[in-house]
PDB file of N, CA and C in Angstrom:
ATOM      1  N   UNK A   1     -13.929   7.588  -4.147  1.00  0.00           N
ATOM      2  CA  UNK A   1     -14.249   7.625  -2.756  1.00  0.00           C
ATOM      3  C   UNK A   1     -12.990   7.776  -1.918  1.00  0.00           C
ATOM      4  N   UNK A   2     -12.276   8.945  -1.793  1.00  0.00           N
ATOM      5  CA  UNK A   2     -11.547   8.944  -1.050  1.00  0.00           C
ATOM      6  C   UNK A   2     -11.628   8.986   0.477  1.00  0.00           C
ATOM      7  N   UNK A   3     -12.765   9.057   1.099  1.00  0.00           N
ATOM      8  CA  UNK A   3     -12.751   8.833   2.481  1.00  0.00           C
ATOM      9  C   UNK A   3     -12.904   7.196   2.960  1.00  0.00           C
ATOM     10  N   UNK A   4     -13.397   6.433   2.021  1.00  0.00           N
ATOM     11  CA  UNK A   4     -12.981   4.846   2.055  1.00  0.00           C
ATOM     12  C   UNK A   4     -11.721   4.620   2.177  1.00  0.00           C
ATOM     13  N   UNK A   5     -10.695   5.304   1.048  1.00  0.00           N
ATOM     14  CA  UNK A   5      -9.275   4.961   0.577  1.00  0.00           C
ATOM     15  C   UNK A   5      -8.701   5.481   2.397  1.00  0.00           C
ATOM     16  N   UNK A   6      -9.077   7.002   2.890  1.00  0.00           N
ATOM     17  CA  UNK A   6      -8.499   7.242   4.379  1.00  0.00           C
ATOM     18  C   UNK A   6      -8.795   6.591   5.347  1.00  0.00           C
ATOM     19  N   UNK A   7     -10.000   5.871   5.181  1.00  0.00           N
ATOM     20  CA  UNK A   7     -10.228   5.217   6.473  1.00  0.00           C
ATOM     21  C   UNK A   7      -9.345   3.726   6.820  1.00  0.00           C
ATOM     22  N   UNK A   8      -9.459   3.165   5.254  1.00  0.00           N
ATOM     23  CA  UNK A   8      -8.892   1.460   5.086  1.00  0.00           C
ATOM     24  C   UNK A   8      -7.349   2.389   5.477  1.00  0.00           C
ATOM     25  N   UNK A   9      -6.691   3.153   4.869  1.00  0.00           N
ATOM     26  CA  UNK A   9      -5.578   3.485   5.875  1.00  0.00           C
ATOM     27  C   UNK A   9      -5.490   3.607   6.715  1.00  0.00           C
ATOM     28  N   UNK A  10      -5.928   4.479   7.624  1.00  0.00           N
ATOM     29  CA  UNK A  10      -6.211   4.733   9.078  1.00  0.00           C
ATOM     30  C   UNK A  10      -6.194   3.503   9.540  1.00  0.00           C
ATOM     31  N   UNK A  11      -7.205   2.551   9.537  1.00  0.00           N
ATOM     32  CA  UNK A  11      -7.318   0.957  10.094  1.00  0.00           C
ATOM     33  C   UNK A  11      -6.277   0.382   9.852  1.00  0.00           C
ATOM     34  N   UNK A  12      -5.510   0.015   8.739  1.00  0.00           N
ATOM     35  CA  UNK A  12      -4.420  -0.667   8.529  1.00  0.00           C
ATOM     36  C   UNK A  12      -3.432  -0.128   9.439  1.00  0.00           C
ATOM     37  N   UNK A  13      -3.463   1.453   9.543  1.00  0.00           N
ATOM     38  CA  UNK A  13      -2.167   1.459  10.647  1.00  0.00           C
ATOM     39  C   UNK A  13      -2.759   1.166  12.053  1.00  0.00           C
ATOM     40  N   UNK A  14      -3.962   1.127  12.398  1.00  0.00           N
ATOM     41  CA  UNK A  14      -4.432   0.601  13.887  1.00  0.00           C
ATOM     42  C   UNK A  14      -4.093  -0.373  14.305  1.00  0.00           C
ATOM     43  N   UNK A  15      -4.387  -1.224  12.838  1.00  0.00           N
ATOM     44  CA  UNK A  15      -4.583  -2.493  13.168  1.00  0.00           C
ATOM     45  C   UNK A  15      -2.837  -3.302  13.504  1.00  0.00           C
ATOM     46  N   UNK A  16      -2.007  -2.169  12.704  1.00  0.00           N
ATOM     47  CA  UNK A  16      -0.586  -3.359  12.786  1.00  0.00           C
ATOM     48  C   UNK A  16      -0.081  -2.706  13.938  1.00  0.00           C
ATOM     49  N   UNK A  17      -0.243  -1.218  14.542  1.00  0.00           N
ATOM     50  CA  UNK A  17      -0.257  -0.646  15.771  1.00  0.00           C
ATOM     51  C   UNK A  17      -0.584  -1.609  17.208  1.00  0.00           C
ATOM     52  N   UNK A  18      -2.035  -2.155  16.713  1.00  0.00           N
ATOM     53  CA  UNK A  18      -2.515  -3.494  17.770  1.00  0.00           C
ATOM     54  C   UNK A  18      -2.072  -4.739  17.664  1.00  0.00           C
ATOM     55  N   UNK A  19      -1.578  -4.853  16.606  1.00  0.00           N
ATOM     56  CA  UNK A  19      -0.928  -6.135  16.726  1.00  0.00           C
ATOM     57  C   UNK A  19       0.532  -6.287  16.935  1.00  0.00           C
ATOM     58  N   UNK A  20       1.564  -4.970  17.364  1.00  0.00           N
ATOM     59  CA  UNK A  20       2.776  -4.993  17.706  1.00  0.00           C
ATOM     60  C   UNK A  20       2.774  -4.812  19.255  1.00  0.00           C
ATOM     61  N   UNK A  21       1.209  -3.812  19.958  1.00  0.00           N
ATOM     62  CA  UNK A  21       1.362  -4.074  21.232  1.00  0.00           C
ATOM     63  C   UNK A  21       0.918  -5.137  21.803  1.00  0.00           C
ATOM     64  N   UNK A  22       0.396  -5.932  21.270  1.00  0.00           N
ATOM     65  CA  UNK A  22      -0.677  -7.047  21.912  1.00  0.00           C
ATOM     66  C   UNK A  22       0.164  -7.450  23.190  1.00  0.00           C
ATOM     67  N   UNK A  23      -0.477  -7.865  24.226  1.00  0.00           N
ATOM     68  CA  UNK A  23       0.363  -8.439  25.121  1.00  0.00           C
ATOM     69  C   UNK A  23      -0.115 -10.145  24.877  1.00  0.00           C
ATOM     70  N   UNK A  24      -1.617 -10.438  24.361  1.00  0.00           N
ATOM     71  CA  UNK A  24      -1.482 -11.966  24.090  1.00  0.00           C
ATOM     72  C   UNK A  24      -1.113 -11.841  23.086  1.00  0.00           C
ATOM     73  N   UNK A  25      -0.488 -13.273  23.055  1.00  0.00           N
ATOM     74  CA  UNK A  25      -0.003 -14.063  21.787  1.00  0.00           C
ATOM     75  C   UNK A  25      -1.479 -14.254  20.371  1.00  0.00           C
ATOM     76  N   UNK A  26      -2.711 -14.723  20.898  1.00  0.00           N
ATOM     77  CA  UNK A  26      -3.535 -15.169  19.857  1.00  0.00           C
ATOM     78  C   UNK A  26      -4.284 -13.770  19.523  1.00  0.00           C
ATOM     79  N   UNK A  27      -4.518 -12.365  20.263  1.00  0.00           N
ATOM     80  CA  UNK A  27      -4.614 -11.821  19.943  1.00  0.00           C
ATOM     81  C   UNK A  27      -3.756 -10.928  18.712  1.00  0.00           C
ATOM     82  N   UNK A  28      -2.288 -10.891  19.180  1.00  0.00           N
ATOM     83  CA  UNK A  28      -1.590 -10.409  18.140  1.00  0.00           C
ATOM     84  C   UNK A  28      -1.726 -11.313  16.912  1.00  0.00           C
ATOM     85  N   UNK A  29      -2.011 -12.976  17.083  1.00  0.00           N
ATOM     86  CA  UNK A  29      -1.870 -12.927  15.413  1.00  0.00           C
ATOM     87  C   UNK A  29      -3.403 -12.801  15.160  1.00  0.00           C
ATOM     88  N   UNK A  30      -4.193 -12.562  15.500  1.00  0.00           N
ATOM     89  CA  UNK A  30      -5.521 -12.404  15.033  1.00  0.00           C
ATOM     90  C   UNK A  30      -4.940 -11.320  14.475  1.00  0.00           C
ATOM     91  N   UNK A  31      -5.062  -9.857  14.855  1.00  0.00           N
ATOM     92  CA  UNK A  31      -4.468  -8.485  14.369  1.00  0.00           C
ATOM     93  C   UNK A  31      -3.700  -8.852  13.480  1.00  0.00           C
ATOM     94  N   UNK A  32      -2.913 -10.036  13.219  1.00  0.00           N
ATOM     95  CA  UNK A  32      -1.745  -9.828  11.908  1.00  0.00           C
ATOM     96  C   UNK A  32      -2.922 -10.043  10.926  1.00  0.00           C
ATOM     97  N   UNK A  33      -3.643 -11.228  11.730  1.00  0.00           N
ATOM     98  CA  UNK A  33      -3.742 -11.921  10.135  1.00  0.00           C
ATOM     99  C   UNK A  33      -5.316 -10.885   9.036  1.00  0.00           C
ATOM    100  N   UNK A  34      -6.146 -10.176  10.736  1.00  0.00           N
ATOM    101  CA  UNK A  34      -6.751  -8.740  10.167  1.00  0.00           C
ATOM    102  C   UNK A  34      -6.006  -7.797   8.265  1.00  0.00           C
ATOM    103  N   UNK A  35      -5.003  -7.535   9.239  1.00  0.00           N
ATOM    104  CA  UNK A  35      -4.064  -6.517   8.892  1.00  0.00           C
ATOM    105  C   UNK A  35      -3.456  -7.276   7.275  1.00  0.00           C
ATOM    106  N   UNK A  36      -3.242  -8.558   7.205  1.00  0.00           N
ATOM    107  CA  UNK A  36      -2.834  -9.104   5.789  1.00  0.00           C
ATOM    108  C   UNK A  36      -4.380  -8.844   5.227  1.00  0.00           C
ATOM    109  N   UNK A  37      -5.709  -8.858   5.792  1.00  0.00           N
ATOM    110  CA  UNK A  37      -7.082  -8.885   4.666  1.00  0.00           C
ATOM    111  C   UNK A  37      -7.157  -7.632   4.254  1.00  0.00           C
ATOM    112  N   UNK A  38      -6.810  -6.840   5.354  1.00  0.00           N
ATOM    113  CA  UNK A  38      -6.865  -5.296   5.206  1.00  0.00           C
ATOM    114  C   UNK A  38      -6.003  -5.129   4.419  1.00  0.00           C
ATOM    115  N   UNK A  39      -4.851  -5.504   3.840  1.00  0.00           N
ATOM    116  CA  UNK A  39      -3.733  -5.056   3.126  1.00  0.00           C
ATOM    117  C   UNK A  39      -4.398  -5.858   1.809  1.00  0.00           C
ATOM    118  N   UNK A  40      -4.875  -6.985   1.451  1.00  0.00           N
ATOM    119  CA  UNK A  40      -5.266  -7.528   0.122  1.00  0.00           C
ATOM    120  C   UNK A  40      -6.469  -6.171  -0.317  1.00  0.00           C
ATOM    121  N   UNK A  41      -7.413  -5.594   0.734  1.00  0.00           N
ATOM    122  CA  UNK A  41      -8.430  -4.886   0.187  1.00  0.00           C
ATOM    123  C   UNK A  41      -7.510  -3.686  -0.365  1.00  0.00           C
ATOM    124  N   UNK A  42      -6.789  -3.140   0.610  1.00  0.00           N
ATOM    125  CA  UNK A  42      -6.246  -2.181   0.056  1.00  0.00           C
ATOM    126  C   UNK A  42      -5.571  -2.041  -1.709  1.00  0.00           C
ATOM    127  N   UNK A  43      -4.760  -3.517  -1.719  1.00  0.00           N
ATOM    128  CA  UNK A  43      -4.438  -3.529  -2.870  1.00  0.00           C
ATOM    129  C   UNK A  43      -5.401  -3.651  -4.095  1.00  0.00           C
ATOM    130  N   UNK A  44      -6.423  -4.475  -3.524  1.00  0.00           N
ATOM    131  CA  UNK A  44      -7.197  -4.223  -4.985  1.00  0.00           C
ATOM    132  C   UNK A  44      -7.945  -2.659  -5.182  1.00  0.00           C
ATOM    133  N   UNK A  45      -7.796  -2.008  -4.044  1.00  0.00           N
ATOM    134  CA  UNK A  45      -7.882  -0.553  -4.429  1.00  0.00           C
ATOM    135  C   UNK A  45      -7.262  -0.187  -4.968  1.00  0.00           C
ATOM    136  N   UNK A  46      -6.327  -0.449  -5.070  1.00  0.00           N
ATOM    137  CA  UNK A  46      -4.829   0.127  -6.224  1.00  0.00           C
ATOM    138  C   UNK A  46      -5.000  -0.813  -7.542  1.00  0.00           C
ATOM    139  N   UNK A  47      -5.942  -1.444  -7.752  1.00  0.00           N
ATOM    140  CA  UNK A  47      -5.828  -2.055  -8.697  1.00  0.00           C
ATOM    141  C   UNK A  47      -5.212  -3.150  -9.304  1.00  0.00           C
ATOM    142  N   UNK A  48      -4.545  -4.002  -8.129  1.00  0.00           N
ATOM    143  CA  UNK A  48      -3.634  -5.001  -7.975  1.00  0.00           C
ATOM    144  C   UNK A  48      -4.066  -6.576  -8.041  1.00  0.00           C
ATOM    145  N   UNK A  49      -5.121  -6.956  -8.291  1.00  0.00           N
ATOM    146  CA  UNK A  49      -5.929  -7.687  -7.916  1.00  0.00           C
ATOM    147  C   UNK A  49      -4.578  -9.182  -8.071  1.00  0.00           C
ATOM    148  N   UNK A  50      -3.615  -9.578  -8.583  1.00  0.00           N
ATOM    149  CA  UNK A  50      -2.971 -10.460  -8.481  1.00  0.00           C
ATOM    150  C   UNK A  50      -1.888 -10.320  -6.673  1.00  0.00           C
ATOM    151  N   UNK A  51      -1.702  -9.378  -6.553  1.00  0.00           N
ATOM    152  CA  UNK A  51      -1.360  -8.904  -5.426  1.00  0.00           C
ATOM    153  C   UNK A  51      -1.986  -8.882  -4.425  1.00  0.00           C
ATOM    154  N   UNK A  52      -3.275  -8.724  -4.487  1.00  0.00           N
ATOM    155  CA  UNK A  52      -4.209  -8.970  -3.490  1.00  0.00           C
ATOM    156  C   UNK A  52      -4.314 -10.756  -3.476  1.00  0.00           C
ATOM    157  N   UNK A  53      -5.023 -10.863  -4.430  1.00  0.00           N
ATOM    158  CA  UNK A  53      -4.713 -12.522  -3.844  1.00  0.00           C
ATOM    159  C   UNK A  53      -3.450 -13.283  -2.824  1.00  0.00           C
ATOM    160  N   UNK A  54      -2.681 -12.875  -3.883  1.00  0.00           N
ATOM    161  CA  UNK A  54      -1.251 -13.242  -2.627  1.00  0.00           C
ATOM    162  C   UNK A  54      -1.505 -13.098  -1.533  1.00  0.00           C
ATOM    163  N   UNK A  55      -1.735 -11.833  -0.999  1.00  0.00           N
ATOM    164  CA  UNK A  55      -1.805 -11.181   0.073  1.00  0.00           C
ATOM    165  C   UNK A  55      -2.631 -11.772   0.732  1.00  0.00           C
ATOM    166  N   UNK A  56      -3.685 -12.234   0.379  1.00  0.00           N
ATOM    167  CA  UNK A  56      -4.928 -12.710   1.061  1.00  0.00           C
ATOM    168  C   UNK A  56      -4.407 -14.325   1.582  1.00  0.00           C
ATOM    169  N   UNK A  57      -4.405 -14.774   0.044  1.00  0.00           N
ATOM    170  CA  UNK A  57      -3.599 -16.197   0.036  1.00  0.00           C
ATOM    171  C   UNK A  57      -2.414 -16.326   1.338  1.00  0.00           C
ATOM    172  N   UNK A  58      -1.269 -16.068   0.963  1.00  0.00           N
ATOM    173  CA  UNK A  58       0.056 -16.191   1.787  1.00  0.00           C
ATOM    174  C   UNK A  58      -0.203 -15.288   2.790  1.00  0.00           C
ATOM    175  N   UNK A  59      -0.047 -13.873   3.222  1.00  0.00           N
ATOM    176  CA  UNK A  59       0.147 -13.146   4.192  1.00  0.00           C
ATOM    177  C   UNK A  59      -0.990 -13.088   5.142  1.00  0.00           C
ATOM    178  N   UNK A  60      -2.217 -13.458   4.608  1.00  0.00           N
ATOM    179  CA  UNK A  60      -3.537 -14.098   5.820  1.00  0.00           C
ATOM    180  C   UNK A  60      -3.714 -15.284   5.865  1.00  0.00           C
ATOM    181  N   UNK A  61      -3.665 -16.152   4.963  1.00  0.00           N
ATOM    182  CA  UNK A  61      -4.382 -17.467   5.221  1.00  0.00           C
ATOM    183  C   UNK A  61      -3.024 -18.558   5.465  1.00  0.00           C
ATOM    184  N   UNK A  62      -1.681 -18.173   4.852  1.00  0.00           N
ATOM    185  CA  UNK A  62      -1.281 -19.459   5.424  1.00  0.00           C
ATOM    186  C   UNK A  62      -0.360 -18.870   6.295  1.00  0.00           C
ATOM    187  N   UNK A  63       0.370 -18.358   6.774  1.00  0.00           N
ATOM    188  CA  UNK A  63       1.352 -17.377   7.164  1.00  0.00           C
ATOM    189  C   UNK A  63       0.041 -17.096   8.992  1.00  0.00           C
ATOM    190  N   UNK A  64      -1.266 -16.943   8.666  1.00  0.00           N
ATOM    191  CA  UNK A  64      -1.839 -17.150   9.945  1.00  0.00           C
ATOM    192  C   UNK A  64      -1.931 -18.146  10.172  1.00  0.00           C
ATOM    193  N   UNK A  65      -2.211 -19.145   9.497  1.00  0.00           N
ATOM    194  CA  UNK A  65      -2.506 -20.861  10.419  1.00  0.00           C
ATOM    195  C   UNK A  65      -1.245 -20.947  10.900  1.00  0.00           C
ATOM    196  N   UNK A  66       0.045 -20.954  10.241  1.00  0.00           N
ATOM    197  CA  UNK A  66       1.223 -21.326  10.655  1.00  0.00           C
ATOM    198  C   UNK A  66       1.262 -20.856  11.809  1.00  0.00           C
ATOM    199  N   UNK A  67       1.133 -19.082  12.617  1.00  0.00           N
ATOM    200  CA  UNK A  67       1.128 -18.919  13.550  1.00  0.00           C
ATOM    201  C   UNK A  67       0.448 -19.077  14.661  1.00  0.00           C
ATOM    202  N   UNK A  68      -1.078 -19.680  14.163  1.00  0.00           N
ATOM    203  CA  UNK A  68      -1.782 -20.367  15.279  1.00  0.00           C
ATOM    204  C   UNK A  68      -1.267 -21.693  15.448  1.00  0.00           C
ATOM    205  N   UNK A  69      -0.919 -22.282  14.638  1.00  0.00           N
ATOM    206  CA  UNK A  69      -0.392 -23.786  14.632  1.00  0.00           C
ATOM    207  C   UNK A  69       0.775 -23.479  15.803  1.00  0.00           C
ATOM    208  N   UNK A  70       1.679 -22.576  15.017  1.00  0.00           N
ATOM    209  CA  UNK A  70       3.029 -22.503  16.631  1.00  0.00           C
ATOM    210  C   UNK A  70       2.543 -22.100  18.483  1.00  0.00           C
ATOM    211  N   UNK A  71       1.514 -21.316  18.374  1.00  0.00           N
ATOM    212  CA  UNK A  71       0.782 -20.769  18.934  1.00  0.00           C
ATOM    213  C   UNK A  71       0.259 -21.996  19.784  1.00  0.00           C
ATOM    214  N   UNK A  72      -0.250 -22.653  19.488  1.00  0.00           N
ATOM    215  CA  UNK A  72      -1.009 -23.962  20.035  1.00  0.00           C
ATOM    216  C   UNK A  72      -0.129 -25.073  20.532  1.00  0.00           C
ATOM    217  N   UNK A  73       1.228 -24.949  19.545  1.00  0.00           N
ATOM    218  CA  UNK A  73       2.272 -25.651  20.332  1.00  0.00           C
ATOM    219  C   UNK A  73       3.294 -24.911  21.729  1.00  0.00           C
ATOM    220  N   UNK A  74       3.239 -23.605  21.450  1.00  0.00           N
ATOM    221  CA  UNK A  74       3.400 -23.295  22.356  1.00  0.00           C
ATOM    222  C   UNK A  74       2.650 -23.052  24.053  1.00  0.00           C
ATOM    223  N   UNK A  75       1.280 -23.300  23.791  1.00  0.00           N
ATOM    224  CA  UNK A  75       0.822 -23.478  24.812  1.00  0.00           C
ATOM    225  C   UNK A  75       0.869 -24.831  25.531  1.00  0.00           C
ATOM    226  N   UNK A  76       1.003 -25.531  24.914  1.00  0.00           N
ATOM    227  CA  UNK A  76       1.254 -26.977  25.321  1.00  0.00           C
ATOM    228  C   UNK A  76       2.365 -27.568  26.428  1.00  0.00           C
ATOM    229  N   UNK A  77       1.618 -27.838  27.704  1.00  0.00           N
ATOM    230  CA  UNK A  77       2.887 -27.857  28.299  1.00  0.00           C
ATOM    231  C   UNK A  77       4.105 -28.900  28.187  1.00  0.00           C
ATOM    232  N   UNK A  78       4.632 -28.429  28.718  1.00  0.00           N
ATOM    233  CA  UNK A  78       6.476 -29.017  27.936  1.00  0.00           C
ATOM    234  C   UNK A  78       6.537 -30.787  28.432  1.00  0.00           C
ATOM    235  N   UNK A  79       6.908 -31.658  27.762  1.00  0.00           N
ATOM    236  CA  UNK A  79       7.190 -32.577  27.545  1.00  0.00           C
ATOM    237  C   UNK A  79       6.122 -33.845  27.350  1.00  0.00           C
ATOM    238  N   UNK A  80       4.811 -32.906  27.346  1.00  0.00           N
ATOM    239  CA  UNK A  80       3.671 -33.680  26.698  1.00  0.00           C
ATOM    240  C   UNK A  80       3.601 -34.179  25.034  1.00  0.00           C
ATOM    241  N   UNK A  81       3.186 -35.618  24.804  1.00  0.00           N
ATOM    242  CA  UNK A  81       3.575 -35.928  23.722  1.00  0.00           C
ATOM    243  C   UNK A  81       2.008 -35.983  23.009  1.00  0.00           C
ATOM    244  N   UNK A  82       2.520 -35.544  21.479  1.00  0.00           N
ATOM    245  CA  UNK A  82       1.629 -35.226  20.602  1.00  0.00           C
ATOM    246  C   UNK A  82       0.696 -36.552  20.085  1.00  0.00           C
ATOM    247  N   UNK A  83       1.575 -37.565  19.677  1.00  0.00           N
ATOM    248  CA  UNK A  83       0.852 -38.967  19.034  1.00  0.00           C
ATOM    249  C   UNK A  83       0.015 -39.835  19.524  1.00  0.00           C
ATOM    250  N   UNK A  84       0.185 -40.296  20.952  1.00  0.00           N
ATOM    251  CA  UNK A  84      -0.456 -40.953  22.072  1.00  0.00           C
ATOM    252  C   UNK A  84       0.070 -40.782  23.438  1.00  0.00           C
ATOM    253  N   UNK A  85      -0.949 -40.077  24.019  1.00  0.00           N
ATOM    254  CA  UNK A  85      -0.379 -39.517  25.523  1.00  0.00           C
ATOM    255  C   UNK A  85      -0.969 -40.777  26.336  1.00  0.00           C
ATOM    256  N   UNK A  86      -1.522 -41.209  25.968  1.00  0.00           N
ATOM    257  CA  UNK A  86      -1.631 -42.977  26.761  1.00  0.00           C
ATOM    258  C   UNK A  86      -0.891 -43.712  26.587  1.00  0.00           C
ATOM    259  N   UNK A  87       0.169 -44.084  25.279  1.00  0.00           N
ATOM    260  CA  UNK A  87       1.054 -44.600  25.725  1.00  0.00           C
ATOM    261  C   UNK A  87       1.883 -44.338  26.513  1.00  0.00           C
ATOM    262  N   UNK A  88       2.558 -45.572  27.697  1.00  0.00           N
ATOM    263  CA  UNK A  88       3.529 -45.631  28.247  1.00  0.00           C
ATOM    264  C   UNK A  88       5.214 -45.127  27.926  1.00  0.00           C
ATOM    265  N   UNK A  89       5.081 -45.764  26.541  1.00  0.00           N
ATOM    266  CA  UNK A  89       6.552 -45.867  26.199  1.00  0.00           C
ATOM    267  C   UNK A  89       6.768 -44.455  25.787  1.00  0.00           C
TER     268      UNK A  89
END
């Protein structure tokens, strides 16, 4: 099926295309973390299937939380504390 194999290309370059212009932040890593599932499918098209896991594993699933995790700290406004914002001290 090579018009599957052109299209999952085509998308993969859309997709990292949309996620270098993003002007939000949670949009661009949504688009990354797209673009790492799109890259595991691709590989097990190539027959990679240990490579795809990775890919899926590390380059979507933890590699995106990490950037929503920073993401969420960065929205946070500045000198608000994480443990107990009711405490005083």
């Amino acid at each position: 099926m090579p018009w599957l194999d052109l299209l999952l290309g085509f998308t993969i370059c859309v997709t990292a295309g949309l996620a270098l212009i993003a002007r939000d932040m949670f949009r661009a890593v949504i688009m990354f973390i797209v673009f790492g599932l799109l890259m595991s499918i691709a590989w097990v098209r190539l027959h990679a299937p240990d490579i795809a896991l990775a890919e899926a594993a590390i380059g979507a699933g933890l590699t995106g939380v990490l950037l929503l995790d920073t993401l969420g700290y960065l929205r946070r406004p500045f000198g608000s504390r994480v443990d107990n914002p009711d405490d005083p001290t």
